[in-house]
PDB file of N, CA and C in Angstrom:
ATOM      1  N   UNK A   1     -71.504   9.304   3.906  1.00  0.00           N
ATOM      2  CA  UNK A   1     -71.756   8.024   3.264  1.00  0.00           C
ATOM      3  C   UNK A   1     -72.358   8.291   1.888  1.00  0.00           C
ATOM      4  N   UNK A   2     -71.803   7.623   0.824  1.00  0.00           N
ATOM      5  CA  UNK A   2     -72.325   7.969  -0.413  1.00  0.00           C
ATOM      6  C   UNK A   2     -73.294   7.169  -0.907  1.00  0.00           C
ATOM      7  N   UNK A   3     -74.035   7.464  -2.105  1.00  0.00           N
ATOM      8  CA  UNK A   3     -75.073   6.414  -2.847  1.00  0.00           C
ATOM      9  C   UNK A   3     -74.599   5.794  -3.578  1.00  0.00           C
ATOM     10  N   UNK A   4     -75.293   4.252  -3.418  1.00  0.00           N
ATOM     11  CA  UNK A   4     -75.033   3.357  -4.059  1.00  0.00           C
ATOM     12  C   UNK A   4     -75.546   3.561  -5.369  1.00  0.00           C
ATOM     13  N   UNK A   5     -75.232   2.785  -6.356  1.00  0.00           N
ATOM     14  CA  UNK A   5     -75.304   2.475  -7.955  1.00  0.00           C
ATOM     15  C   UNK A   5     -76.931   3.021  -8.289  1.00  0.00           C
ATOM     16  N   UNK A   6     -77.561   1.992  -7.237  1.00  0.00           N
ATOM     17  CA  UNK A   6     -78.885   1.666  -7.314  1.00  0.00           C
ATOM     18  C   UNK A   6     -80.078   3.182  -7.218  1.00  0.00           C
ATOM     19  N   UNK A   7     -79.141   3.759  -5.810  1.00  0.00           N
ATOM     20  CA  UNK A   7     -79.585   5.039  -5.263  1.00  0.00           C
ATOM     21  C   UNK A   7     -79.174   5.796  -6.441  1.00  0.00           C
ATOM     22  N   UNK A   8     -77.921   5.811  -6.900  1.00  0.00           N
ATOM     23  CA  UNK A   8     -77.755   7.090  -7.800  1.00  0.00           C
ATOM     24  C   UNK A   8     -78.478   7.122  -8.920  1.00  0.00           C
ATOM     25  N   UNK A   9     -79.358   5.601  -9.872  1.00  0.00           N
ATOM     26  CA  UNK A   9     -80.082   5.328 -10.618  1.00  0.00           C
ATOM     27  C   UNK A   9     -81.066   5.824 -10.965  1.00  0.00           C
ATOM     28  N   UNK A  10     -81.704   5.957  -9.238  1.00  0.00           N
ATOM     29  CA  UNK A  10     -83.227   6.465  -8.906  1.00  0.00           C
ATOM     30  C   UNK A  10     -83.456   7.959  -9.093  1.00  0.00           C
ATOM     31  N   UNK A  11     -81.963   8.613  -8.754  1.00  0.00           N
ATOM     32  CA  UNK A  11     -82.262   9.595  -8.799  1.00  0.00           C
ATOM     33  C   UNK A  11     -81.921  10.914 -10.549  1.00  0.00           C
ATOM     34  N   UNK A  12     -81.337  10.074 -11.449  1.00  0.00           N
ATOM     35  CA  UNK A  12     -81.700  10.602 -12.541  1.00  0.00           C
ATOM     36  C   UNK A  12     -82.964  10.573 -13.242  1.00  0.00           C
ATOM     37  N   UNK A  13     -83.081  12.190 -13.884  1.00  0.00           N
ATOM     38  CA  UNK A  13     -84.361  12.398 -14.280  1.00  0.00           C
ATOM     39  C   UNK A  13     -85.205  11.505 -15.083  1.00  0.00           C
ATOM     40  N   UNK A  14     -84.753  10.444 -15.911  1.00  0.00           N
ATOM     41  CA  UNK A  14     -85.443  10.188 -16.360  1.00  0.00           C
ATOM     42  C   UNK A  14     -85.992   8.658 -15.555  1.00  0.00           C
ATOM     43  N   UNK A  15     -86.033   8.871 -14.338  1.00  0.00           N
ATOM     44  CA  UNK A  15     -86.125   7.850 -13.581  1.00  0.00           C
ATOM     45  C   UNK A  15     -87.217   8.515 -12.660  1.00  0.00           C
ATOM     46  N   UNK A  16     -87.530  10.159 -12.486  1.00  0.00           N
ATOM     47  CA  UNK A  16     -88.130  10.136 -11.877  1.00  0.00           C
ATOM     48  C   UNK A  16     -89.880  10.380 -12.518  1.00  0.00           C
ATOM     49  N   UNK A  17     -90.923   9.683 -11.430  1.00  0.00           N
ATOM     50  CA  UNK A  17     -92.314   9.619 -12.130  1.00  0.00           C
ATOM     51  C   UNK A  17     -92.916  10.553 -12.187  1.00  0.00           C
ATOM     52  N   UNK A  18     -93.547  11.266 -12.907  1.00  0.00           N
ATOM     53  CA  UNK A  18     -93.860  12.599 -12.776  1.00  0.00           C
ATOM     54  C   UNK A  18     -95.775  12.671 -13.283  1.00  0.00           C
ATOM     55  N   UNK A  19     -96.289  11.272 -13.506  1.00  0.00           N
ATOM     56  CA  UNK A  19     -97.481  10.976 -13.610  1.00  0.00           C
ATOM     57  C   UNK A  19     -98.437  10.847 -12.658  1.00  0.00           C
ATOM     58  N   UNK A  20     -99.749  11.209 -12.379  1.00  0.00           N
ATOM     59  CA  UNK A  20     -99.996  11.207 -11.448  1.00  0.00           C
ATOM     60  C   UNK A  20    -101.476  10.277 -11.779  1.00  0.00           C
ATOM     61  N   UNK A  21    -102.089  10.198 -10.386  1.00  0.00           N
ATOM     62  CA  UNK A  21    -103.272   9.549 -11.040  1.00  0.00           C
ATOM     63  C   UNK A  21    -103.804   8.607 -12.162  1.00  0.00           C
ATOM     64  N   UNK A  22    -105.182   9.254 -12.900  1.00  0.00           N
ATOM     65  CA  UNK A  22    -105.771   8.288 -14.220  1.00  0.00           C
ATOM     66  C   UNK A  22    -104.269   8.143 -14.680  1.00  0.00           C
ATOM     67  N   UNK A  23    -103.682   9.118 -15.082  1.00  0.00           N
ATOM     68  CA  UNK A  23    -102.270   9.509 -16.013  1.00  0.00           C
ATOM     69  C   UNK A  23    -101.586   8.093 -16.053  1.00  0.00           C
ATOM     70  N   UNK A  24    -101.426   7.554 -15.097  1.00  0.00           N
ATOM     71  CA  UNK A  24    -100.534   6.631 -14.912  1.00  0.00           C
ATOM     72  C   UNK A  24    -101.271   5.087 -15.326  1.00  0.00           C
ATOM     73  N   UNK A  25    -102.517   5.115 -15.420  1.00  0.00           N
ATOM     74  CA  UNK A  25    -103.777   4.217 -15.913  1.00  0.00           C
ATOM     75  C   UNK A  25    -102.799   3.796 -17.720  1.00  0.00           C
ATOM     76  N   UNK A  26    -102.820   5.116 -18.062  1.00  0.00           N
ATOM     77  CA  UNK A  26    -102.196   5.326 -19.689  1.00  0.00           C
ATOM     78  C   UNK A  26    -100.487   5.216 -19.734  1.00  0.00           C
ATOM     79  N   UNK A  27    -100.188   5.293 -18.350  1.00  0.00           N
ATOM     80  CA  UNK A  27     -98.605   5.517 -18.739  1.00  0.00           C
ATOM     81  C   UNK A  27     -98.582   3.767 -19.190  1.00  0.00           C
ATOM     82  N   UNK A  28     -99.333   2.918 -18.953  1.00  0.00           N
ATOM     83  CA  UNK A  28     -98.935   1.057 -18.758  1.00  0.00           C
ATOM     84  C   UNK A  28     -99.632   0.747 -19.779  1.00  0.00           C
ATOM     85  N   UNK A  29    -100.698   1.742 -20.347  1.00  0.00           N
ATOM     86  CA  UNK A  29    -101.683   1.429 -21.563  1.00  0.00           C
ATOM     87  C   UNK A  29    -102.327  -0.002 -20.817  1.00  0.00           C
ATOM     88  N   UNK A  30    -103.069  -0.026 -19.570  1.00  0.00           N
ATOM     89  CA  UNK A  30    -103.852  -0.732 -19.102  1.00  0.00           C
ATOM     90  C   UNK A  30    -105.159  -0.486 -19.766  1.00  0.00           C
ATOM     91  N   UNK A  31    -105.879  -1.543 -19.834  1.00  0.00           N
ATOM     92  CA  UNK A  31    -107.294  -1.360 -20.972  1.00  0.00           C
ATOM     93  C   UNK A  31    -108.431  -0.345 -19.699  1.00  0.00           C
ATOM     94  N   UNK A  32    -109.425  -0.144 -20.374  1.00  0.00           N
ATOM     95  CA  UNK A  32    -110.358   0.533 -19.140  1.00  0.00           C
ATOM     96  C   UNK A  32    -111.197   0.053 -18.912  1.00  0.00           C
ATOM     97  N   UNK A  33    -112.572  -0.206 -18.273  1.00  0.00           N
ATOM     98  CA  UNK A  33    -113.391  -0.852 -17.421  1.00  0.00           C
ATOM     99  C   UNK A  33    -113.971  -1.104 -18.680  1.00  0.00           C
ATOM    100  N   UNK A  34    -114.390  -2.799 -18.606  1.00  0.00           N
ATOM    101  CA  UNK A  34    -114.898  -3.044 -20.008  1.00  0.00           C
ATOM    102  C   UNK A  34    -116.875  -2.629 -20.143  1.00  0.00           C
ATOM    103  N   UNK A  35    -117.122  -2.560 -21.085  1.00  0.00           N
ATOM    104  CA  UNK A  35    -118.377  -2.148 -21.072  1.00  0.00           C
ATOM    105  C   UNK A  35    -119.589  -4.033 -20.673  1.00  0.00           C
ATOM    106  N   UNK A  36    -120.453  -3.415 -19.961  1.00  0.00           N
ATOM    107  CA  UNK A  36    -121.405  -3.980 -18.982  1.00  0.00           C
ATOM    108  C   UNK A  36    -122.402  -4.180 -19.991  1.00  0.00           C
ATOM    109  N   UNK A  37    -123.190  -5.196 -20.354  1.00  0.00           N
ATOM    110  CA  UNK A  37    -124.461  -5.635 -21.111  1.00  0.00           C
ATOM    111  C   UNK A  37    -124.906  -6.588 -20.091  1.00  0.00           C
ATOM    112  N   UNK A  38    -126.726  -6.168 -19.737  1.00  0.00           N
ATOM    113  CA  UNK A  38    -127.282  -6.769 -19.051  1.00  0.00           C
ATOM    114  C   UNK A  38    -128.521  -7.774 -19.969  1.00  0.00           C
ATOM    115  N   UNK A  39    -128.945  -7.143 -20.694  1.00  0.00           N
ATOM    116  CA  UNK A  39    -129.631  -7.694 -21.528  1.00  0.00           C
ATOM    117  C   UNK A  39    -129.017  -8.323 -22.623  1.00  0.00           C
ATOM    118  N   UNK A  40    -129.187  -9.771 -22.791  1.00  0.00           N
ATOM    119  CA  UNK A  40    -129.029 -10.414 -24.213  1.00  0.00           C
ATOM    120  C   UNK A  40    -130.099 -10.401 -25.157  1.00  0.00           C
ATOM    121  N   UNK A  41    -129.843 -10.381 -26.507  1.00  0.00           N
ATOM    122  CA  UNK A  41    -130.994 -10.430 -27.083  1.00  0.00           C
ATOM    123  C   UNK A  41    -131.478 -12.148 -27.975  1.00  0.00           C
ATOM    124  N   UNK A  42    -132.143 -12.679 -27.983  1.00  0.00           N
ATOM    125  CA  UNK A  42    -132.626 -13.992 -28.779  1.00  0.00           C
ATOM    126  C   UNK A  42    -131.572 -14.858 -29.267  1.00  0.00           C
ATOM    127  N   UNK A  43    -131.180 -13.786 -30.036  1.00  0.00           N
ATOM    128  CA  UNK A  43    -129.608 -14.898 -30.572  1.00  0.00           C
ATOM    129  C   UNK A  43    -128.329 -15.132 -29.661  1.00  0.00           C
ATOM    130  N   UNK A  44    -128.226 -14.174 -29.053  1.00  0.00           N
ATOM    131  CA  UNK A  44    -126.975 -14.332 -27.643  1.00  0.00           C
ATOM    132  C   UNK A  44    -127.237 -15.266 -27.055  1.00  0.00           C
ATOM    133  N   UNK A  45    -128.552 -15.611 -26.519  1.00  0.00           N
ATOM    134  CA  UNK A  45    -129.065 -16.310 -25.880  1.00  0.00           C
ATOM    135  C   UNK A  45    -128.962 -17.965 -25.793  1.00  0.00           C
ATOM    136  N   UNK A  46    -129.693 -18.125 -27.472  1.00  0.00           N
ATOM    137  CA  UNK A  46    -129.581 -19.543 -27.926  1.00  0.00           C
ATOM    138  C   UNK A  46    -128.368 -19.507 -28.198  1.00  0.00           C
ATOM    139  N   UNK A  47    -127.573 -18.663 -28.324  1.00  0.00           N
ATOM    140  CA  UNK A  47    -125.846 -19.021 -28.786  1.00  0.00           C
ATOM    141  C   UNK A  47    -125.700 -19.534 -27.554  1.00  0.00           C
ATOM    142  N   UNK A  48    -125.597 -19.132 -26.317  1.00  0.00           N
ATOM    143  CA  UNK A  48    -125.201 -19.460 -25.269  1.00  0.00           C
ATOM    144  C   UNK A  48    -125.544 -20.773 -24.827  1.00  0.00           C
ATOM    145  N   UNK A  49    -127.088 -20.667 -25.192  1.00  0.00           N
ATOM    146  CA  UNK A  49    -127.647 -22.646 -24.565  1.00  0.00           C
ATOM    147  C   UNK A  49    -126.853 -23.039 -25.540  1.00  0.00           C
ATOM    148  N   UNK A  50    -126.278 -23.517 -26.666  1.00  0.00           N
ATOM    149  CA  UNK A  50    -126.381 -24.076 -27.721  1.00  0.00           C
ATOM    150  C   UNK A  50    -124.771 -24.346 -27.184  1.00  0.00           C
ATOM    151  N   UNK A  51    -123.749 -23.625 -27.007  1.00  0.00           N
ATOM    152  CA  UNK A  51    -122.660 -23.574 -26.059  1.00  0.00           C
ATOM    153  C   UNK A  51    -122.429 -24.816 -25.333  1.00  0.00           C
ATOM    154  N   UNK A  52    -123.462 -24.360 -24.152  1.00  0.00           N
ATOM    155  CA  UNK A  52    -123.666 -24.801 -22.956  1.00  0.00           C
ATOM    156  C   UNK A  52    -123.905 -26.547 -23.167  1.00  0.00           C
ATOM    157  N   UNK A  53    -124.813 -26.543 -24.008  1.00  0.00           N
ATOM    158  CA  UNK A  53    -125.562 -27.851 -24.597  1.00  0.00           C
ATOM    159  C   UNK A  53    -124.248 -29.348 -25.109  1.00  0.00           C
ATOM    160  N   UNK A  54    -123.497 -28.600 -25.965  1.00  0.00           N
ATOM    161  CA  UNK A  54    -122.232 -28.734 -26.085  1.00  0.00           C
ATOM    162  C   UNK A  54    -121.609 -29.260 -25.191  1.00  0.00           C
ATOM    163  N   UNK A  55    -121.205 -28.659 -24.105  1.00  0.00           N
ATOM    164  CA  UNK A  55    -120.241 -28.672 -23.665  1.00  0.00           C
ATOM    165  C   UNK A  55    -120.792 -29.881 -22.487  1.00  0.00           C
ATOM    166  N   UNK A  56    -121.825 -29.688 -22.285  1.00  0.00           N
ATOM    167  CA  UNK A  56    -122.598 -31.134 -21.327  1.00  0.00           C
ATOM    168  C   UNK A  56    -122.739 -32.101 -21.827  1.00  0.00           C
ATOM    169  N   UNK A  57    -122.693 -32.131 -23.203  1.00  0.00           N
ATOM    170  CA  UNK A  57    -122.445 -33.027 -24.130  1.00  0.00           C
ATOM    171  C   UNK A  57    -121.650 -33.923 -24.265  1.00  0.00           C
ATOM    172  N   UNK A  58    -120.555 -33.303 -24.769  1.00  0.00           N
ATOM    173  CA  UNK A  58    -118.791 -33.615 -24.618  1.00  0.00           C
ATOM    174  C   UNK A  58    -118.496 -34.034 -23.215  1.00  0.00           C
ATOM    175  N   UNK A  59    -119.031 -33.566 -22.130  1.00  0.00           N
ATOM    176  CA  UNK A  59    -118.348 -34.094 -20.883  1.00  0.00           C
ATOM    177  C   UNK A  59    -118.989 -35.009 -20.317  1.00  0.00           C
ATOM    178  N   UNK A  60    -120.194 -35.400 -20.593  1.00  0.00           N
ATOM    179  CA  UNK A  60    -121.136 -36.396 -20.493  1.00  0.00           C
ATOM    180  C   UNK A  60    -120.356 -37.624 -21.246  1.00  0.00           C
ATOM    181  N   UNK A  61    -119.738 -37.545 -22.616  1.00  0.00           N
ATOM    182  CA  UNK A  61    -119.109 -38.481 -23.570  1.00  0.00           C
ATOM    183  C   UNK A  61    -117.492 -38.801 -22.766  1.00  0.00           C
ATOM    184  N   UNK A  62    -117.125 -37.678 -22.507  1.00  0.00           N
ATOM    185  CA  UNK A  62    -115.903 -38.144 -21.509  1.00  0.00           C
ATOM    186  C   UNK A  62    -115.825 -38.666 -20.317  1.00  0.00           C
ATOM    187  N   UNK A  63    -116.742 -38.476 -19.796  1.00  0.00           N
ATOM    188  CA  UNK A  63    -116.740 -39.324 -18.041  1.00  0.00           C
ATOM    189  C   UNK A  63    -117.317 -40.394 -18.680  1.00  0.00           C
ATOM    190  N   UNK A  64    -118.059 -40.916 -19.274  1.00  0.00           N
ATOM    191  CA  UNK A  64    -118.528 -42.333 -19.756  1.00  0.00           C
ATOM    192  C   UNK A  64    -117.405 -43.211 -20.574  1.00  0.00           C
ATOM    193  N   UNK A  65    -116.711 -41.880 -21.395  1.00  0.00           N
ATOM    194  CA  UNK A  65    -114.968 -43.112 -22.218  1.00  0.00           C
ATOM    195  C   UNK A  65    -114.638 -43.260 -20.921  1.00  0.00           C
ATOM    196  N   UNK A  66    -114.361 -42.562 -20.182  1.00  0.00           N
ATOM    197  CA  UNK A  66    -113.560 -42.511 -19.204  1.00  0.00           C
ATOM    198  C   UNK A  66    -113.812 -44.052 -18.433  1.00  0.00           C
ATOM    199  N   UNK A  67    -114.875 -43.986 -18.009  1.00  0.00           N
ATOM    200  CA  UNK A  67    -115.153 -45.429 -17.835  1.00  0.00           C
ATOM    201  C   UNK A  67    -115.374 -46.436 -18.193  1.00  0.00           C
ATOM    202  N   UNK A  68    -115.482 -46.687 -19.300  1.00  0.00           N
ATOM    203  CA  UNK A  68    -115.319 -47.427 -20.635  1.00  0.00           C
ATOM    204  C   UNK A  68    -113.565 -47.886 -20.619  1.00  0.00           C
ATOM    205  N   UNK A  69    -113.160 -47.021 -20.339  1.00  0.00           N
ATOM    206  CA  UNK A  69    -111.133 -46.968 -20.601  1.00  0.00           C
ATOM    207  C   UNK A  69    -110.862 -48.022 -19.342  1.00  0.00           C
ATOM    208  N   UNK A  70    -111.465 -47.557 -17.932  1.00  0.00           N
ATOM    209  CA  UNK A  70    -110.673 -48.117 -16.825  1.00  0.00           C
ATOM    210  C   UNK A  70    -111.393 -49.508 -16.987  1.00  0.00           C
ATOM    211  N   UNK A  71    -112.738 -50.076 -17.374  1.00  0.00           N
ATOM    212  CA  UNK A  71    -113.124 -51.188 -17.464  1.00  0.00           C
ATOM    213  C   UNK A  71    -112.456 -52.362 -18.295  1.00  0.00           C
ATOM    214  N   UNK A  72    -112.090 -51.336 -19.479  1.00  0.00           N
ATOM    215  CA  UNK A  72    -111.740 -52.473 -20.561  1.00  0.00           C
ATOM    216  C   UNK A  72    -110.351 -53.183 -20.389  1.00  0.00           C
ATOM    217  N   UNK A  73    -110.329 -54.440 -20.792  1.00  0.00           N
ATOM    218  CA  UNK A  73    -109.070 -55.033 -20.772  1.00  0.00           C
ATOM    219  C   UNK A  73    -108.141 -55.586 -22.332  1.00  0.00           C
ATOM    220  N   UNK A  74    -107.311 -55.651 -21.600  1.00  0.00           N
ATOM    221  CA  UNK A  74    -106.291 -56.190 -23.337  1.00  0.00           C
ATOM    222  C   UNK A  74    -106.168 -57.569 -23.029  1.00  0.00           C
ATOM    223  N   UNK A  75    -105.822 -58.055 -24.169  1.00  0.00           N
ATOM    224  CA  UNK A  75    -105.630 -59.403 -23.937  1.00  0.00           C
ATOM    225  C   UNK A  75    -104.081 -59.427 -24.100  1.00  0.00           C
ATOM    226  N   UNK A  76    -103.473 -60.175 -23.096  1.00  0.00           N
ATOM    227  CA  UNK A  76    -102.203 -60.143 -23.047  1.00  0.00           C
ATOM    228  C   UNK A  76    -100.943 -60.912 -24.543  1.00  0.00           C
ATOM    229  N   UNK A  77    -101.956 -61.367 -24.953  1.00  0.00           N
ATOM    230  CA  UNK A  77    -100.826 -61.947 -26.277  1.00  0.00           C
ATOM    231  C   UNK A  77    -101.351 -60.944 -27.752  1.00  0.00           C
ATOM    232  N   UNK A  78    -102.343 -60.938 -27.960  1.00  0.00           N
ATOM    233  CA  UNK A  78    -102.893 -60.223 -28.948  1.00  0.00           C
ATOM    234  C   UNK A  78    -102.709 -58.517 -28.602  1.00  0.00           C
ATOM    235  N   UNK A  79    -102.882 -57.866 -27.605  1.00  0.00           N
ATOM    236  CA  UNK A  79    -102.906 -56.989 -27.230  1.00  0.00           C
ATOM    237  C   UNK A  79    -104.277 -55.863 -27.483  1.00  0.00           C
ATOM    238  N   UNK A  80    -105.594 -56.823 -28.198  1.00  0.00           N
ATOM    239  CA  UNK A  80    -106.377 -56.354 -28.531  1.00  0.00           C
ATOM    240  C   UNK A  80    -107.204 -56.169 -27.117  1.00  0.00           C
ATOM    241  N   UNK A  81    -108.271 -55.035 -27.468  1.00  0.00           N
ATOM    242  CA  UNK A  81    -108.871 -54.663 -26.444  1.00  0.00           C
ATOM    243  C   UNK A  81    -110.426 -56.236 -26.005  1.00  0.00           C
ATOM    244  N   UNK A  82    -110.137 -56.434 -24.769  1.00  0.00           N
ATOM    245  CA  UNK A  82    -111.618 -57.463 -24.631  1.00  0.00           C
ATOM    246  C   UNK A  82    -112.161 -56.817 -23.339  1.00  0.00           C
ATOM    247  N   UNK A  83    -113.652 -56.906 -23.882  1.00  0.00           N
ATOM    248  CA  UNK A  83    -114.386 -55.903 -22.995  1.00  0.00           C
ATOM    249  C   UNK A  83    -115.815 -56.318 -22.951  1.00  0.00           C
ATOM    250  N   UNK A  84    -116.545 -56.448 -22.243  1.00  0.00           N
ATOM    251  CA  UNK A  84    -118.002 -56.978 -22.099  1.00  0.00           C
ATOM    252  C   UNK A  84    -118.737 -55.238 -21.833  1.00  0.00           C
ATOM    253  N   UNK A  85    -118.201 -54.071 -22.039  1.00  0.00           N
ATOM    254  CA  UNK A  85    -119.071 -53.084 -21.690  1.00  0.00           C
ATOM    255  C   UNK A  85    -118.559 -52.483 -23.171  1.00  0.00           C
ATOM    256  N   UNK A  86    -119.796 -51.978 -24.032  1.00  0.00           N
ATOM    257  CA  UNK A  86    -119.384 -51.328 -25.419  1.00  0.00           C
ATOM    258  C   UNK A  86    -118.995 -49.861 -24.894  1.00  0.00           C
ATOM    259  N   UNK A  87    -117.768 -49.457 -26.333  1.00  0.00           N
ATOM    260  CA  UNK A  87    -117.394 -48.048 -26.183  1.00  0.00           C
ATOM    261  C   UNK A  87    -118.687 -47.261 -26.145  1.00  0.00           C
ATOM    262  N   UNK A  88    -118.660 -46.091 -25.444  1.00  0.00           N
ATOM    263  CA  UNK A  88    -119.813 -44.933 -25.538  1.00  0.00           C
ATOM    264  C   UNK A  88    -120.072 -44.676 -27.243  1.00  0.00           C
ATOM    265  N   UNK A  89    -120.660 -43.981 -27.933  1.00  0.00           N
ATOM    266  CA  UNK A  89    -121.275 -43.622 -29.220  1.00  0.00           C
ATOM    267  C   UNK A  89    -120.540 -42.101 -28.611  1.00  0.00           C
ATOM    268  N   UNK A  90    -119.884 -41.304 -29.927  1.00  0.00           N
ATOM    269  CA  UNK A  90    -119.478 -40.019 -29.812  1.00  0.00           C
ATOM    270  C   UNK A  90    -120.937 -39.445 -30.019  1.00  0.00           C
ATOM    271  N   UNK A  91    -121.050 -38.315 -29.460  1.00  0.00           N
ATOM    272  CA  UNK A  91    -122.305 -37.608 -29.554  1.00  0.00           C
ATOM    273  C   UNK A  91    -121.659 -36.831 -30.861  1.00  0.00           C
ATOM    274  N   UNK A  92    -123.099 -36.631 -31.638  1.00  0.00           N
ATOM    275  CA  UNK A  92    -123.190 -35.657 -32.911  1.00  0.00           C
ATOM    276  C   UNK A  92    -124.139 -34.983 -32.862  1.00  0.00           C
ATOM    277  N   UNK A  93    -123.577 -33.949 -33.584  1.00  0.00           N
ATOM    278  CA  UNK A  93    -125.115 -32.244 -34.020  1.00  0.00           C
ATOM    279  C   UNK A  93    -126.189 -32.794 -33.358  1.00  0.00           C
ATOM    280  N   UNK A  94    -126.791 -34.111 -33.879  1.00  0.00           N
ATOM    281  CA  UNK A  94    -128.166 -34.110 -33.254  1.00  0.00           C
ATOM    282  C   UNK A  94    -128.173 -34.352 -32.232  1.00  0.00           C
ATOM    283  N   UNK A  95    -127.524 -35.113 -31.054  1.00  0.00           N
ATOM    284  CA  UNK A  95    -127.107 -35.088 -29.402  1.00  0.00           C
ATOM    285  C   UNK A  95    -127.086 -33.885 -29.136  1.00  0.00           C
ATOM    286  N   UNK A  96    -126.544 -32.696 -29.529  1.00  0.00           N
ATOM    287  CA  UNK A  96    -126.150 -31.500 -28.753  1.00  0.00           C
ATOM    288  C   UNK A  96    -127.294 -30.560 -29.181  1.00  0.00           C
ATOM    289  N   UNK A  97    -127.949 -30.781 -30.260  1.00  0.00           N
ATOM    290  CA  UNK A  97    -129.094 -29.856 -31.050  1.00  0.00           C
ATOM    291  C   UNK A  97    -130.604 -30.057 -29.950  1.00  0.00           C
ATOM    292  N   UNK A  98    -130.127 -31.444 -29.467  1.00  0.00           N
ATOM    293  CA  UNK A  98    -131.527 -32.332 -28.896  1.00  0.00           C
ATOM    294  C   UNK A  98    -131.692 -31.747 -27.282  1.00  0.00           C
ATOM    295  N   UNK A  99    -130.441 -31.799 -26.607  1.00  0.00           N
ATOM    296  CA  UNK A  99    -129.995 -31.221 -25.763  1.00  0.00           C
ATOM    297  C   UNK A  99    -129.613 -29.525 -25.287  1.00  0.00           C
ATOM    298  N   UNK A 100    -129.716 -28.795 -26.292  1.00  0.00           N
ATOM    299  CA  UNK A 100    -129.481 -27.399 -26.612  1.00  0.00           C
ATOM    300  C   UNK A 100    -130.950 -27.135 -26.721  1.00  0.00           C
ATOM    301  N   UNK A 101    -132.425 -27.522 -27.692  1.00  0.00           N
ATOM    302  CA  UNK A 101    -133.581 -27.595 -27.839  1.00  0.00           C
ATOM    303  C   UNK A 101    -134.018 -27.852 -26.106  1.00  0.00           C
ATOM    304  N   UNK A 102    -133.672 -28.892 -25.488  1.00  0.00           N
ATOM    305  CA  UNK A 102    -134.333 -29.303 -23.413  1.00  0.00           C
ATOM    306  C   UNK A 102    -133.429 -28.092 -23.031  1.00  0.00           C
ATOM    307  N   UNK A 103    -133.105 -27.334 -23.046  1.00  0.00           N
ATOM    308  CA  UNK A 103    -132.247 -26.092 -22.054  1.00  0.00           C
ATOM    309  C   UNK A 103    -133.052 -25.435 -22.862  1.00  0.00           C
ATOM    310  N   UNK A 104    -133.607 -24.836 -23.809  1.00  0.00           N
ATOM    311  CA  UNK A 104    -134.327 -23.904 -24.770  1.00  0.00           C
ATOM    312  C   UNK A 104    -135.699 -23.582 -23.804  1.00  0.00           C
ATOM    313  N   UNK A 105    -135.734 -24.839 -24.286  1.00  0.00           N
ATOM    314  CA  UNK A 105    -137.587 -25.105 -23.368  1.00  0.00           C
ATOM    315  C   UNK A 105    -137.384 -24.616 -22.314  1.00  0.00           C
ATOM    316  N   UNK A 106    -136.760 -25.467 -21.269  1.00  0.00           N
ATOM    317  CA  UNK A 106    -136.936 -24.980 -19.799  1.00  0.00           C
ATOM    318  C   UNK A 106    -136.517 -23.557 -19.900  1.00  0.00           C
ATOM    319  N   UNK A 107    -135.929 -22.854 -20.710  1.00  0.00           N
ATOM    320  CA  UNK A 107    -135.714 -21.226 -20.322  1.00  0.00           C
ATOM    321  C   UNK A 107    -136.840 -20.661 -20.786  1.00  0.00           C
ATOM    322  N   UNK A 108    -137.663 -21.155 -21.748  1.00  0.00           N
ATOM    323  CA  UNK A 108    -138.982 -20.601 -22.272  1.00  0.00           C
ATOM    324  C   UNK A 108    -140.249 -20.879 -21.241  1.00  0.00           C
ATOM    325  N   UNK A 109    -139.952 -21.897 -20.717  1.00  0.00           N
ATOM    326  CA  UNK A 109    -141.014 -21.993 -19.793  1.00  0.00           C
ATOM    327  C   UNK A 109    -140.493 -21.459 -18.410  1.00  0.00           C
ATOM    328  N   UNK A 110    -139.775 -21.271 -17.793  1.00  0.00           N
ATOM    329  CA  UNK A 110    -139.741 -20.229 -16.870  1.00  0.00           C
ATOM    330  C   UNK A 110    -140.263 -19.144 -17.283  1.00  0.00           C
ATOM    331  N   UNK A 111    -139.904 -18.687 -18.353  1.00  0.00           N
ATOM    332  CA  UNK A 111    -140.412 -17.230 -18.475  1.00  0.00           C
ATOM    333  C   UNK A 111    -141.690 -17.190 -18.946  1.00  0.00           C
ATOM    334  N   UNK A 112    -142.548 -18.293 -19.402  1.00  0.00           N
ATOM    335  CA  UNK A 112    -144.052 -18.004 -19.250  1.00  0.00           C
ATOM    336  C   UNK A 112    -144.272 -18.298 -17.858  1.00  0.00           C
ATOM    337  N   UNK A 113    -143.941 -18.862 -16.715  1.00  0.00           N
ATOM    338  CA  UNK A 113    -144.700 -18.917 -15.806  1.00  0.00           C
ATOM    339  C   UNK A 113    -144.363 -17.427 -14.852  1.00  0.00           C
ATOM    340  N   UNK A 114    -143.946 -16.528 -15.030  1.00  0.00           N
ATOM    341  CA  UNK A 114    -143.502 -15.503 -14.436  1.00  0.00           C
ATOM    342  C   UNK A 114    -145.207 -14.363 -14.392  1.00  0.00           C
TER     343      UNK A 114
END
């Protein structure tokens, strides 16, 4: 019984793997174990609340349009919006600065009470 196409494929040389191990880590140019930082320093830090602050921010402003959207109604001839609940206020710098400053604190005061 002879080999198929597929079989006879496998078995030319340049088909066969001859890498072994790490070797083969490099044959795919897979990246390597990324480097580990346990310590942040001051500015990583507040970058991160300041992030964070943000982003509770913004999603705080979206679940509130959000409900703002399903409440409000149109008026069927005008097509304008009528609504007895006002749109939310977009949060700005100072919402997220104010909010980034209360995550500041509470990380400063944990670490004096230690």
């Amino acid at each position: 019984m002879g080999l198929n196409l597929h079989e006879q494929n496998l078995l030319r040389p340049e088909h066969i793997h001859t890498h072994k191990g790490n070797n083969m880590k490099n044959a795919f140019n897979t990246p390597g174990i990324p480097e580990v930082k346990f310590n942040k320093n001051g500015y990583e830090i507040r970058t991160d609340i300041l992030a964070m602050a943000k982003d509770m921010v913004q999603q705080d402003f979206q679940v509130k349009f959000a409900g703002w959207e399903m409440t409000a109604e149109r008026d069927q001839k005008t097509g304008q919006i009528v609504s007895k609940v006002n749109m939310p206020e977009f949060p700005g710098l100072e919402k997220v600065l104010e909010t980034a400053e209360k995550m500041y604190g509470f990380v400063n005061a944990g670490a004096s009470r230690k």
